[in-house]
Protein backbone atom coordinates (compact mmCIF):
# COMPACT_ATOMS: atom_id res chain seq x y z
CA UNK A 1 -3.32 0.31 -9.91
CA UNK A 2 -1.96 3.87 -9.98
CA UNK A 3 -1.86 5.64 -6.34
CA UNK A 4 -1.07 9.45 -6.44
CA UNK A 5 1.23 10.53 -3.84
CA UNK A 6 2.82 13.43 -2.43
CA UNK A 7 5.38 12.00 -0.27
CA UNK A 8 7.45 9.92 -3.31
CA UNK A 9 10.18 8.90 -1.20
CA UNK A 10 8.45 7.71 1.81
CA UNK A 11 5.84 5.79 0.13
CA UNK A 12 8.31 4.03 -2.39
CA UNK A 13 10.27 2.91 0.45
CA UNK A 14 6.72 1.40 1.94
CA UNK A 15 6.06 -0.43 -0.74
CA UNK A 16 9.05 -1.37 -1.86
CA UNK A 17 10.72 -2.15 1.69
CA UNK A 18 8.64 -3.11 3.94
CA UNK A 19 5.95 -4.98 2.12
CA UNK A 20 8.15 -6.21 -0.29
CA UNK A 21 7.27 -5.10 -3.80
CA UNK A 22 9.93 -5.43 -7.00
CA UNK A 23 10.71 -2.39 -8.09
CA UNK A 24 10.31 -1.84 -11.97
CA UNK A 25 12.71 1.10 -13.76
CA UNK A 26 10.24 4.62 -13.49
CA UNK A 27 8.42 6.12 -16.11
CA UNK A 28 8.86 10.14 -16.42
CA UNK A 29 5.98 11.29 -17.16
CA UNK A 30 5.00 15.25 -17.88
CA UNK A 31 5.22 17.38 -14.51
CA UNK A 32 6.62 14.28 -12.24
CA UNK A 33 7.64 10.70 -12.36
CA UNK A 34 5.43 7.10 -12.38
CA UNK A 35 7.17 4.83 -10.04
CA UNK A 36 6.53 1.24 -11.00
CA UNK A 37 6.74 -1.88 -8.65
CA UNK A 38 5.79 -4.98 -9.11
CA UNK A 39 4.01 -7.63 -6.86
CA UNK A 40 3.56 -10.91 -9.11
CA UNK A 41 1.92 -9.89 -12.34
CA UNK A 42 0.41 -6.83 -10.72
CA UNK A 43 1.86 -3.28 -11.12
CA UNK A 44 1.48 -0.80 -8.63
CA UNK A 45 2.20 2.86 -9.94
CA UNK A 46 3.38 5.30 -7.26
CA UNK A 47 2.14 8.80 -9.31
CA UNK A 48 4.04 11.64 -8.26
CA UNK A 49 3.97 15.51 -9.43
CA UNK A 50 6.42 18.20 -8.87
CA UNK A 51 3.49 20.02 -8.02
CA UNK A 52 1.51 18.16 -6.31
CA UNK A 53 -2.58 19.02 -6.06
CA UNK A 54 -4.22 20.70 -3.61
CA UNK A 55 -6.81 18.04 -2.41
CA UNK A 56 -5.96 14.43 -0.70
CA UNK A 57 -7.94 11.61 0.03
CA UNK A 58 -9.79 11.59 3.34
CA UNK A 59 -8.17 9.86 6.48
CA UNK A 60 -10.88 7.23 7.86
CA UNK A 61 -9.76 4.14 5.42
CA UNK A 62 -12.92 2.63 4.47
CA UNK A 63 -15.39 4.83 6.37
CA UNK A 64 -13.56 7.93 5.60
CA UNK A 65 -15.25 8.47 1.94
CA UNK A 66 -15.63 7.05 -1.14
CA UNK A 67 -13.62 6.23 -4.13
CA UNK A 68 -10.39 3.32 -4.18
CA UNK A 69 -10.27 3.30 -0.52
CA UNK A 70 -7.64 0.20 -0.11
CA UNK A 71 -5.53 -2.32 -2.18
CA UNK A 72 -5.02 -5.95 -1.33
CA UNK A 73 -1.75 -7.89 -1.76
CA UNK A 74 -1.88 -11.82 -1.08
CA UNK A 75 1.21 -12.51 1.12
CA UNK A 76 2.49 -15.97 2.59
CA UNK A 77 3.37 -15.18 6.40
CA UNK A 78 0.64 -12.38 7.42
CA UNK A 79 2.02 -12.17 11.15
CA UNK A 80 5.05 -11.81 9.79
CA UNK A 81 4.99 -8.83 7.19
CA UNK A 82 2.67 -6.87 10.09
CA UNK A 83 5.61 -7.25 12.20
CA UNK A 84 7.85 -5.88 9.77
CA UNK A 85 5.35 -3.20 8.89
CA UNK A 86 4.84 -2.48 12.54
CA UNK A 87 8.52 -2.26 13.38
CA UNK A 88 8.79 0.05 10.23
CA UNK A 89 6.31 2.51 11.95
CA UNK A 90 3.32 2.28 10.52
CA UNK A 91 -0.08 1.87 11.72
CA UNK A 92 -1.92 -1.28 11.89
CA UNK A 93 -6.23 0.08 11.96
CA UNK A 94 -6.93 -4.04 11.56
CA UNK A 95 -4.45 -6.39 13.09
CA UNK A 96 -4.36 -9.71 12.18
CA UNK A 97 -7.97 -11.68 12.33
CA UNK A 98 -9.46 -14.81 10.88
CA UNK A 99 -12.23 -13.24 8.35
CA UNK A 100 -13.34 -16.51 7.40
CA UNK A 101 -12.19 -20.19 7.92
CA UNK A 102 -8.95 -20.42 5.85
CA UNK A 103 -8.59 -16.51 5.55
CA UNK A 104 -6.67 -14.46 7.58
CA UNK A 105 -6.67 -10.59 6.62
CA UNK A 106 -5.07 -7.27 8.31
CA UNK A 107 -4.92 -3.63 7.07
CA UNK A 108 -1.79 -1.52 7.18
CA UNK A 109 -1.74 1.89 6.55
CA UNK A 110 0.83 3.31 4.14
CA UNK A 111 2.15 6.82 4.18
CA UNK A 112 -0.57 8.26 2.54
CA UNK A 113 -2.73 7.10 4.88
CA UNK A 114 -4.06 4.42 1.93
CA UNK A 115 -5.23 1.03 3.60
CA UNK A 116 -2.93 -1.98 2.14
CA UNK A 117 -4.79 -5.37 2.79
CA UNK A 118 -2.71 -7.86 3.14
CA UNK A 119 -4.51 -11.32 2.76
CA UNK A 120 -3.05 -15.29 4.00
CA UNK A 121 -4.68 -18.11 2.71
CA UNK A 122 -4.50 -20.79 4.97
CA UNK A 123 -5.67 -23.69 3.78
């Protein structure tokens, strides 16, 4: 999963911070840097550009357009890394909620304004 950002610092820190995420040695790559973290056997790539371009994804999460709209990351403790992502500032559009017996789901917004769903199973 490769994000683009503009803001490298802030959203490394997100990801690898608050929610958690291992981060992996970065990649130069022409014009900017890859930064690489890991969360199990799944890489997320932070893509950022000395120049970054002009355009940026629509605010709105879901509803705001289409395109990769959100990412999901299983975690063990849901209440529990919304707090911390809460306490770190950011917003929360879906708080915690039961989507289905033995599912619990929220959606935290990282500095992008990307959606990050985080997912407890709980059975």
């Amino acid at each position: 999963m490769g994000i683009l950002v503009r803001d490298a610092k802030a959203t490394l820190a997100f990801y690898r911070d608050t929610l958690g995420l291992a981060q992996l040695a970065p990649l130069p790559i022409p014009g900017g840097v890859q930064e690489r973290l890991a969360w199990g056997p799944t890489v997320v790539k932070l893509v950022h550009f000395d120049t970054p371009p002009e355009a940026a994804n629509p605010p709105g999460g879901i509803m705001g357009g289409t395109g990769i709209r959100y990412i999901t990351l299983s975690v063990d403790d849901l209440d529990s890394a919304v707090q911390t992502c809460q306490d770190a500032g950011h917003a929360v559009p879906i708080p915690p909620m039961e989507f289905m017996p033995g599912l619990r789901v929220a959606i935290i917004e990282d500095p992008e304004g990307n959606w990050v769903e985080l997912v407890e199973v709980t059975t």
